[in-house]
C-alpha atoms as a PDB file:
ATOM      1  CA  UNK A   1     129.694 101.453 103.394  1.00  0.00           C
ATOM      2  CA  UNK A   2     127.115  98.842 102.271  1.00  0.00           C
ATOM      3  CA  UNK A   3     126.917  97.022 105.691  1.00  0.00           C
ATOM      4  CA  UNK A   4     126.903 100.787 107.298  1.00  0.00           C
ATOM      5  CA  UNK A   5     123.708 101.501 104.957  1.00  0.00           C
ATOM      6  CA  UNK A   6     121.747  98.092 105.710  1.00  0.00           C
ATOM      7  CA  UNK A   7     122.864  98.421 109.210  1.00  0.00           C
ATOM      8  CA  UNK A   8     120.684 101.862 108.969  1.00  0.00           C
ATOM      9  CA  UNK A   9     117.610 100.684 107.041  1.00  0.00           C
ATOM     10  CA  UNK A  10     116.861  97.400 109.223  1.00  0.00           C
ATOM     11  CA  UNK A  11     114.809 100.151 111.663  1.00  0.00           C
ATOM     12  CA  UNK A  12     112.661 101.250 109.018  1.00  0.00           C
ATOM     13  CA  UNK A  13     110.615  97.283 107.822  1.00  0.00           C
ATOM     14  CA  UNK A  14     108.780  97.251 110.994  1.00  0.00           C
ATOM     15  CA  UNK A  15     107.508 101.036 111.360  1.00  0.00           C
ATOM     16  CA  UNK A  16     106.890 101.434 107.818  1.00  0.00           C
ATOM     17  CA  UNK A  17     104.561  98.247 107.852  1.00  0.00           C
ATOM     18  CA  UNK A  18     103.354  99.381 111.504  1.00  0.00           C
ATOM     19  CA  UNK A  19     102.375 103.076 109.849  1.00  0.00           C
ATOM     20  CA  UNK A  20     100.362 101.537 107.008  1.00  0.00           C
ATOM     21  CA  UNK A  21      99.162  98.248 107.780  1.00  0.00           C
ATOM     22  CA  UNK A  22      96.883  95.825 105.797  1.00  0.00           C
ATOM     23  CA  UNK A  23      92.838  96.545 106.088  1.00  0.00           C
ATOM     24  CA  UNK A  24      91.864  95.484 109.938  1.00  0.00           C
ATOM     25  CA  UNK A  25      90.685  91.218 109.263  1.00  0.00           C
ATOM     26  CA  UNK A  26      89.345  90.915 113.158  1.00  0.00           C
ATOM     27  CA  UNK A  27      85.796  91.315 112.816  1.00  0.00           C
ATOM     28  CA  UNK A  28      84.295  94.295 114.263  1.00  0.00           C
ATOM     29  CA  UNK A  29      81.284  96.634 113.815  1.00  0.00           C
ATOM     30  CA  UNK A  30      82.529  99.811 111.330  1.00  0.00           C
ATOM     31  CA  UNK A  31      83.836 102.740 113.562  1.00  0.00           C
ATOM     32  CA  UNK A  32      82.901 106.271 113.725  1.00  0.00           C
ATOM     33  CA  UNK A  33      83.713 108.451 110.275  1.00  0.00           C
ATOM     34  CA  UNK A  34      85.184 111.221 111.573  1.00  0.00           C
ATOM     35  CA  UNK A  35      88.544 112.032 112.174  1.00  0.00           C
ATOM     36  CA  UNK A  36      90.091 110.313 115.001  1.00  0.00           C
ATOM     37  CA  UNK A  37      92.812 111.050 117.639  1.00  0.00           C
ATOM     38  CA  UNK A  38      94.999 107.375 118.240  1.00  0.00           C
ATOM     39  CA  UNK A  39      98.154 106.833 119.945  1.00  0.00           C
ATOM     40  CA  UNK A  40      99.551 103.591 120.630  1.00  0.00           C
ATOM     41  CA  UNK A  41     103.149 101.639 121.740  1.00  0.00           C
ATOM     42  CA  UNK A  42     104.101  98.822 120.341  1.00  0.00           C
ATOM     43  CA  UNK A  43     107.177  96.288 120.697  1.00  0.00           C
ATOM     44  CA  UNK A  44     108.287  94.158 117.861  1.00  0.00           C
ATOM     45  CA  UNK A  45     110.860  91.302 118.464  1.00  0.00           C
ATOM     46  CA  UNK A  46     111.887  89.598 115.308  1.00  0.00           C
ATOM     47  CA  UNK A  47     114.768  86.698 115.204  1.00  0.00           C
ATOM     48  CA  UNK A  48     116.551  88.829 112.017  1.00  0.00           C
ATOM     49  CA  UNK A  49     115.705  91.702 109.728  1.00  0.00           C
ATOM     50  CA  UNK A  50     115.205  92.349 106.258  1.00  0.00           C
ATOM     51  CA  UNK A  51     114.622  95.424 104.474  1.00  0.00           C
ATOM     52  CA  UNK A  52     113.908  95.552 100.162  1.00  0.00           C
ATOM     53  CA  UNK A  53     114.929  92.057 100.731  1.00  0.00           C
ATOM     54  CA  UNK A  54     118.595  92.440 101.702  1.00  0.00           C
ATOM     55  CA  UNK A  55     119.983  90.920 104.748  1.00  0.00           C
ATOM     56  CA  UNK A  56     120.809  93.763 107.324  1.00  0.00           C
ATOM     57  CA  UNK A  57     121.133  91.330 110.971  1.00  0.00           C
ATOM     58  CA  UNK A  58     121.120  88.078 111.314  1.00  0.00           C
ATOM     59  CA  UNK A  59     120.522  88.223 114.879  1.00  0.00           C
ATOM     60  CA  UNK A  60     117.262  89.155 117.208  1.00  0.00           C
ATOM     61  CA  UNK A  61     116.238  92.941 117.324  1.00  0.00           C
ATOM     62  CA  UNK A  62     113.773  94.431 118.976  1.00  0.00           C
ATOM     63  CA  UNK A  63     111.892  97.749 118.245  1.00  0.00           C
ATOM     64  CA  UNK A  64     110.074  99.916 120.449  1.00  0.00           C
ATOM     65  CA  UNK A  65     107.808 102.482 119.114  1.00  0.00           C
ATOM     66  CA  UNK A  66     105.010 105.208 120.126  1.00  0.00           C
ATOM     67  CA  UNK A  67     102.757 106.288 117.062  1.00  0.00           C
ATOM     68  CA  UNK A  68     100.141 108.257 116.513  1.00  0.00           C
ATOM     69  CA  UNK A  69      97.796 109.279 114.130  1.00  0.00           C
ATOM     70  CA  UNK A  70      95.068 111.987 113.520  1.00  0.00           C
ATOM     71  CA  UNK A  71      93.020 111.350 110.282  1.00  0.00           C
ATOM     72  CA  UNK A  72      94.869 111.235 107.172  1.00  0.00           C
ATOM     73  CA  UNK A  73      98.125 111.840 109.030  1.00  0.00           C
ATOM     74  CA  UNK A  74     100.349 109.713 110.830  1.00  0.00           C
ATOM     75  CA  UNK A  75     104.002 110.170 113.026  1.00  0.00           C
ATOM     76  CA  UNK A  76     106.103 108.098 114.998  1.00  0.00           C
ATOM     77  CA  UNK A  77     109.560 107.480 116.798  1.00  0.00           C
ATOM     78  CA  UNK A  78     111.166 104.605 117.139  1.00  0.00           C
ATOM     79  CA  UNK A  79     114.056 102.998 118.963  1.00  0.00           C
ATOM     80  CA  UNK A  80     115.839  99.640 118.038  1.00  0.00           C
ATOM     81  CA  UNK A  81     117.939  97.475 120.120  1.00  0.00           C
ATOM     82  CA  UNK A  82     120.509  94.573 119.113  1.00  0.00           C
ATOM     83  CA  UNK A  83     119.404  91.964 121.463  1.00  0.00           C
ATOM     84  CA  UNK A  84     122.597  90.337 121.391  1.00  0.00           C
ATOM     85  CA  UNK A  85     124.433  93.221 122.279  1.00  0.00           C
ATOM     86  CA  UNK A  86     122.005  94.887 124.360  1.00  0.00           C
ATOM     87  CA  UNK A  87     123.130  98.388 122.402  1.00  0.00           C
ATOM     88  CA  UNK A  88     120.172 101.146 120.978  1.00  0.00           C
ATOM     89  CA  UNK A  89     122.178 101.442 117.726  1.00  0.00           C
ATOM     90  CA  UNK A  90     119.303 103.559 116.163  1.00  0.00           C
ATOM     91  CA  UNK A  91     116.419 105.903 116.622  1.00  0.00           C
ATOM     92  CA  UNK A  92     113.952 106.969 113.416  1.00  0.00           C
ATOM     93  CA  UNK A  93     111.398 109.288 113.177  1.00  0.00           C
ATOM     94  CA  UNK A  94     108.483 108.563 110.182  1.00  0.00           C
ATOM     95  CA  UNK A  95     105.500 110.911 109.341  1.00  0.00           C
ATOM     96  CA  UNK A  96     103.241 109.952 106.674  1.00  0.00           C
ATOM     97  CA  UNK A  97     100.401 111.411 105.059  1.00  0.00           C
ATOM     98  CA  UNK A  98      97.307 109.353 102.703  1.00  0.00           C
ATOM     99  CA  UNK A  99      94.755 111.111 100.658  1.00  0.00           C
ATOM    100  CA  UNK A 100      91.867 109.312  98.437  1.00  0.00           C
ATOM    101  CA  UNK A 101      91.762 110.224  94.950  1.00  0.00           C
ATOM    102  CA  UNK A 102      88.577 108.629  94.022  1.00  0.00           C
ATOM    103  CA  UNK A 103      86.735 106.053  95.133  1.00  0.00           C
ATOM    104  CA  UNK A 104      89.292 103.184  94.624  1.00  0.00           C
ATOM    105  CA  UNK A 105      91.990 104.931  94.363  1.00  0.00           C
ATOM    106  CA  UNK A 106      94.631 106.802  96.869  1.00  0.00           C
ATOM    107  CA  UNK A 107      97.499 108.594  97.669  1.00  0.00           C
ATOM    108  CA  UNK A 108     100.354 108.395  99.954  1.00  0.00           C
ATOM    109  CA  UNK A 109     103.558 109.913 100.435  1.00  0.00           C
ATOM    110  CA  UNK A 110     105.990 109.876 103.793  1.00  0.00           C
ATOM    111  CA  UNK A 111     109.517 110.736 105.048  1.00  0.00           C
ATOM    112  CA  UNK A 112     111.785 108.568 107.783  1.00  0.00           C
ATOM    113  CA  UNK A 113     115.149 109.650 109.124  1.00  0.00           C
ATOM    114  CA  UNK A 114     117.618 107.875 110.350  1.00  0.00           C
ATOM    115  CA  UNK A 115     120.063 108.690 113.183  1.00  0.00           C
ATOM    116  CA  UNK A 116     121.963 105.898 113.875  1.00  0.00           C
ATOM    117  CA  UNK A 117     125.254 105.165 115.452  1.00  0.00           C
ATOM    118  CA  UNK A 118     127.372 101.829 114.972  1.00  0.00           C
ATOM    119  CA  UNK A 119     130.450 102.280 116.891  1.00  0.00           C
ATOM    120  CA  UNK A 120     131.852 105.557 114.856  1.00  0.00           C
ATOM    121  CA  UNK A 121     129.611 108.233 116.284  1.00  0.00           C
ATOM    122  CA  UNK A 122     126.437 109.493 115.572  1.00  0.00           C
ATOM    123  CA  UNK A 123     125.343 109.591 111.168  1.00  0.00           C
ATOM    124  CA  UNK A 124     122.071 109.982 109.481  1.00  0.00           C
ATOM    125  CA  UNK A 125     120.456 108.968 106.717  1.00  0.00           C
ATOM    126  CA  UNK A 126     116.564 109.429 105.080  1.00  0.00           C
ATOM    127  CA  UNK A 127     113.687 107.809 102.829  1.00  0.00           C
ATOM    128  CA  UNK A 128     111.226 109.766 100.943  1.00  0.00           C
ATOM    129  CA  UNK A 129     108.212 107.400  99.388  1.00  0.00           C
ATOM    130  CA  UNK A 130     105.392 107.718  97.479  1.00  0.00           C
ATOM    131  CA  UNK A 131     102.442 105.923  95.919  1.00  0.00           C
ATOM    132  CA  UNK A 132      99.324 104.574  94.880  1.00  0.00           C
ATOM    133  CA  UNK A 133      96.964 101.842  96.245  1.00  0.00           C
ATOM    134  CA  UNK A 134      93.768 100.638  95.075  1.00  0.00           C
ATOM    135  CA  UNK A 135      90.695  99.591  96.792  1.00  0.00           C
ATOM    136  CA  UNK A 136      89.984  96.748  94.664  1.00  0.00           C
ATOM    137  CA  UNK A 137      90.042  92.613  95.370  1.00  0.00           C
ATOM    138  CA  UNK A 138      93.948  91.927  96.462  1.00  0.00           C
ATOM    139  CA  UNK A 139      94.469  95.372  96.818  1.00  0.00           C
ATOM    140  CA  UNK A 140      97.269  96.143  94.584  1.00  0.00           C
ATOM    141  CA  UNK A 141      99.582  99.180  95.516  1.00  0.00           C
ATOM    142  CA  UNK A 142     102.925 100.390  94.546  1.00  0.00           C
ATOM    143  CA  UNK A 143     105.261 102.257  96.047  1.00  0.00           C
ATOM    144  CA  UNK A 144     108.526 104.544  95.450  1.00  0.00           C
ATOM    145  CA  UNK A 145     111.288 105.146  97.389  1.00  0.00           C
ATOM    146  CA  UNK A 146     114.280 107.454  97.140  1.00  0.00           C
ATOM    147  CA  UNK A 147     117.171 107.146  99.828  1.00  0.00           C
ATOM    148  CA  UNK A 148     119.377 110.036 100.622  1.00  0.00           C
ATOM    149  CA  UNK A 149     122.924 110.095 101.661  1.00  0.00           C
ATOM    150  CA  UNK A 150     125.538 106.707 100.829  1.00  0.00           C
ATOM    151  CA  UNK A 151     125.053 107.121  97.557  1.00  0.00           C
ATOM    152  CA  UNK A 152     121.465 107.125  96.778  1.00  0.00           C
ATOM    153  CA  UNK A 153     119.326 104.917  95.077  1.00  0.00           C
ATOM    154  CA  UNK A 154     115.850 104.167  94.415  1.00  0.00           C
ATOM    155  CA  UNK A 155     113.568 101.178  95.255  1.00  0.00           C
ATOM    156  CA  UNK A 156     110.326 100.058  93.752  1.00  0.00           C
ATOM    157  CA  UNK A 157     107.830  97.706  95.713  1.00  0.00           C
ATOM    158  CA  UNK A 158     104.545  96.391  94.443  1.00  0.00           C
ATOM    159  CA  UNK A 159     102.330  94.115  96.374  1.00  0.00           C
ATOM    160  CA  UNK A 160      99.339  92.299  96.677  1.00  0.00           C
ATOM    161  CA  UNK A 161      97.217  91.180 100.126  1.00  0.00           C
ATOM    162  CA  UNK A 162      93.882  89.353 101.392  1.00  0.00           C
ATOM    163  CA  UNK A 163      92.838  89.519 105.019  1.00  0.00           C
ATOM    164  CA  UNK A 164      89.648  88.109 106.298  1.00  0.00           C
ATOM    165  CA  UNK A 165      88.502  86.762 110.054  1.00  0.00           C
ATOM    166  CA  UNK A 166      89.081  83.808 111.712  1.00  0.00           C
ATOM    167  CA  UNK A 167      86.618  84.738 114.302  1.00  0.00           C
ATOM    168  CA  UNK A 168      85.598  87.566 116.335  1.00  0.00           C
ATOM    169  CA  UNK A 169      88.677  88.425 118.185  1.00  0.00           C
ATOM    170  CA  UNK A 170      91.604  86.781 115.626  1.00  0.00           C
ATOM    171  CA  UNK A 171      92.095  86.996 111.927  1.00  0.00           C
ATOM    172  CA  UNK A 172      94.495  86.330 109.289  1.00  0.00           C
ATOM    173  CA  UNK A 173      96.755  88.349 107.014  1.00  0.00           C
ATOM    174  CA  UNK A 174      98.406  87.119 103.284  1.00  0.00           C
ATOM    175  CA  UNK A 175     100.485  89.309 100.958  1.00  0.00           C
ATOM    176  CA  UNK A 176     103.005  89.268  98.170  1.00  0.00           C
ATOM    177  CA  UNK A 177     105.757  91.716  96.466  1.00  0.00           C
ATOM    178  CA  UNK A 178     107.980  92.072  94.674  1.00  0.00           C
ATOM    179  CA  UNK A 179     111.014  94.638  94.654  1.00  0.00           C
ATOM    180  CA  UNK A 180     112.972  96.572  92.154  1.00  0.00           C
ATOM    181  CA  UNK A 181     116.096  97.946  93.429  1.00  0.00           C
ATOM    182  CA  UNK A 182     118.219 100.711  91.675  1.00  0.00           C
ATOM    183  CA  UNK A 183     121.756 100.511  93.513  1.00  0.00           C
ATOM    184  CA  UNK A 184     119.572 101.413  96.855  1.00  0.00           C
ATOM    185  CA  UNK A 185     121.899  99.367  99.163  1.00  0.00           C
ATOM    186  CA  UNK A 186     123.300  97.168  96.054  1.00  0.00           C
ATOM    187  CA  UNK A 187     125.465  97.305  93.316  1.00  0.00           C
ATOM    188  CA  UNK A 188     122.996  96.401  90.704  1.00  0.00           C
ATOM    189  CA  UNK A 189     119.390  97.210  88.700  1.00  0.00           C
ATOM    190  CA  UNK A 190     116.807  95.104  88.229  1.00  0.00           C
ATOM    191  CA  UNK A 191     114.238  92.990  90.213  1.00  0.00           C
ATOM    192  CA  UNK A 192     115.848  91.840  93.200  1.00  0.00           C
ATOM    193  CA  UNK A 193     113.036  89.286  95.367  1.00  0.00           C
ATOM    194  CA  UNK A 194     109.557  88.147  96.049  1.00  0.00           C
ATOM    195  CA  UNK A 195     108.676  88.178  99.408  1.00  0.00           C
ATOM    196  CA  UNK A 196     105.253  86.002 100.528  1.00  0.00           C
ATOM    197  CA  UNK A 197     104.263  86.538 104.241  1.00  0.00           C
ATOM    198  CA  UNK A 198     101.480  85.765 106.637  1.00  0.00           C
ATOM    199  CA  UNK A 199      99.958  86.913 109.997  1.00  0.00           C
ATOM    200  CA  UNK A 200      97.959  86.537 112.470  1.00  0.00           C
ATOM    201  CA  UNK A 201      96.172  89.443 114.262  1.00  0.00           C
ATOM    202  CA  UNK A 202      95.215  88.292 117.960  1.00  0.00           C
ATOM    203  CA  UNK A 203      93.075  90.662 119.954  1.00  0.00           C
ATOM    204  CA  UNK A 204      93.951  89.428 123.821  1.00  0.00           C
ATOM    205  CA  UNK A 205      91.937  92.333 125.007  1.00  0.00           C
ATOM    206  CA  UNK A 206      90.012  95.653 124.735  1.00  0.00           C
ATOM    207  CA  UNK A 207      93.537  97.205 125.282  1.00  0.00           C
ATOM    208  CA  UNK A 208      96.079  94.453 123.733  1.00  0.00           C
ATOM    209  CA  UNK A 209      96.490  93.402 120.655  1.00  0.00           C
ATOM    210  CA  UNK A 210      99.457  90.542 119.408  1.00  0.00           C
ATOM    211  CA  UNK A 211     100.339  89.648 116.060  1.00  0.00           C
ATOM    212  CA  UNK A 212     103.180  86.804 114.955  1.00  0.00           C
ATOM    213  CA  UNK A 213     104.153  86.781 111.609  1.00  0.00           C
ATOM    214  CA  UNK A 214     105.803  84.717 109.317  1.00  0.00           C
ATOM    215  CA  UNK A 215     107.575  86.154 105.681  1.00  0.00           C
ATOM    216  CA  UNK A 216     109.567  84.075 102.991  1.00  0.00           C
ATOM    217  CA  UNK A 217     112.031  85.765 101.094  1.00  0.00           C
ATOM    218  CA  UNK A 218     112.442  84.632  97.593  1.00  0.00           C
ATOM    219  CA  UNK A 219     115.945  85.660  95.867  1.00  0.00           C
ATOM    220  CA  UNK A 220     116.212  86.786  92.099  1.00  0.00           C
ATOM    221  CA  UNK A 221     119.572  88.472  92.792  1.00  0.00           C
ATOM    222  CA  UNK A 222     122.542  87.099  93.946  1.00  0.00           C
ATOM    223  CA  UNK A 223     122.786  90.263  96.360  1.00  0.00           C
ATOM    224  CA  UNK A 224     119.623  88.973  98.399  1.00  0.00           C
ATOM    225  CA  UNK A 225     119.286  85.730 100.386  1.00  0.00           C
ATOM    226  CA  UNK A 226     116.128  83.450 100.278  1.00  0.00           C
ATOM    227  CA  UNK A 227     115.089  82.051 103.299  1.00  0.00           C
ATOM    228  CA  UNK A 228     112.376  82.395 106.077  1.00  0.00           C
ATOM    229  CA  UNK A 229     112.242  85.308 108.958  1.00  0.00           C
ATOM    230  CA  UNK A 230     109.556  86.786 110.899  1.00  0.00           C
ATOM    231  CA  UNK A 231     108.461  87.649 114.502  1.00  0.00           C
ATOM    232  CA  UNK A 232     105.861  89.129 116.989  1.00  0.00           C
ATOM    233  CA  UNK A 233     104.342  92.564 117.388  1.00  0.00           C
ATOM    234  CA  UNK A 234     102.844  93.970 120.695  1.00  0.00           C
ATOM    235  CA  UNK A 235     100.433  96.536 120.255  1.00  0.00           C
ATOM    236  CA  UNK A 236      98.587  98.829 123.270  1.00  0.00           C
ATOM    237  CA  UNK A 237      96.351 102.016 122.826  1.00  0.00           C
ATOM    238  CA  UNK A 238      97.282 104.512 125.253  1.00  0.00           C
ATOM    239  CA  UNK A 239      94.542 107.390 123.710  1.00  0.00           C
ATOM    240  CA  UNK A 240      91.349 106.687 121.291  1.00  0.00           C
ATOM    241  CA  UNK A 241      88.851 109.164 120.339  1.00  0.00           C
ATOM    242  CA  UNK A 242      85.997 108.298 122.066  1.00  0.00           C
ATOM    243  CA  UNK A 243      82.477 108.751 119.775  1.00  0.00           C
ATOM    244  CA  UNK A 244      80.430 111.365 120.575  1.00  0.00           C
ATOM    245  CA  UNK A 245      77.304 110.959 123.070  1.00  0.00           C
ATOM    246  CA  UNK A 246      74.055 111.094 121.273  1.00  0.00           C
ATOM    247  CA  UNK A 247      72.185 114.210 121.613  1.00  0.00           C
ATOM    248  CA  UNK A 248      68.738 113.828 123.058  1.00  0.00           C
END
């Protein structure tokens, strides 16, 4: 049941961190206020995944994903392929939702399901998260998560990040966390791993957008391995709001 559970959770690392990404690092003139209309596919091919800092596959995967957000909202579906095997094993769907509560501080809360089949038909599982960042230097935020179905379990993630620009079309990306797992996937409680990573946001064009990344997984359970993994993520907007013409 544990390698059935991790199996189902190695979707959700790379739309998660694709819904709410670090602040933008490539440097750009600020955008237009008001609500905005975005939808975008991206591809992610990483050589293994790891999700609160287990070891789910060992092996390439790649993720394909349309999402789309409209202001303080954000969806997407998702499709993920063992490379080796050249089998869709699983297909997620995430909405999220972020609201500030002052001037430094906000809100966010979100829901993924799973439905996912690994050679015994067709099962599902879910995530519902919750919490706070702050707009302040590192930007420190913390979130909950509660999993649904093989048995439950919690997990609590805090982190810390720094992006600035490397020039006008490519920046860099740093962050740290750490994760506390309640029997989420594991047998234990308690702090389970740090995890440091770095990227690299690449704009190749007006349209295009790559970013490789790098993470380091640092074990303080005997459940979670330490070691490197990371990957590259493809990114094209099929729909922006455009601003609005200026009235004469």
């Amino acid at each position: 049941m544990k390698k059935t559970l991790r199996n189902i959770l190695l979707a959700g690392t790379i739309t998660l961190a694709s819904l709410f990404p670090m602040k933008k690092v490539l440097a750009q003139p600020q955008e237009n206020p008001k609500p905005k209309i975005n939808i975008s596919v991206a591809g992610n091919l990483a050589n293994k995944s790891r999700f609160w800092g287990m070891p789910f596959l060992d092996s390439p995967v790649y993720t394909q994903s349309l999402n789309a957000n409209y202001g303080n909202f954000s969806a997407s579906i998702a499709g993920d392929v063992d490379v080796n095997n050249k089998k869709l094993f699983n297909m997620q769907t995430h909405t999220g939702f972020f609201q500030p509560l002052s001037k430094t501080i906000s809100f966010h809360l979100g829901y993924v399901f799973f439905n996912f089949n690994l050679g015994e038909g067709w099962d599902y599982a879910s995530i519902l998260y919750g919490g706070l960042a702050a707009d302040l230097p590192l930007n420190p935020s913390v979130t909950y998560n509660r999993l649904f179905r093989f048995g439950g379990g919690e997990y609590i993630e805090g982190s810390v990040s720094h992006a600035f620009p490397l020039g006008e079309k490519i920046g860099i990306s740093l962050s740290q966390k750490a994760g506390y797992n309640n029997k989420a996937g594991r047998d234990k409680t308690g702090f389970s791993h740090l995890e440091t990573g770095v990227s690299v946001p690449i704009q190749l064009s007006n349209r295009v957008n790559i970013t490789p990344y790098l993470n380091y997984l640092h074990s303080l359970s005997d459940e979670v391995k330490s070691g490197f993994y990371g990957g590259i993520n493809v990114n094209y907007p099929l729909l922006k709001t455009k601003k609005p013409a200026i009235q004469k």
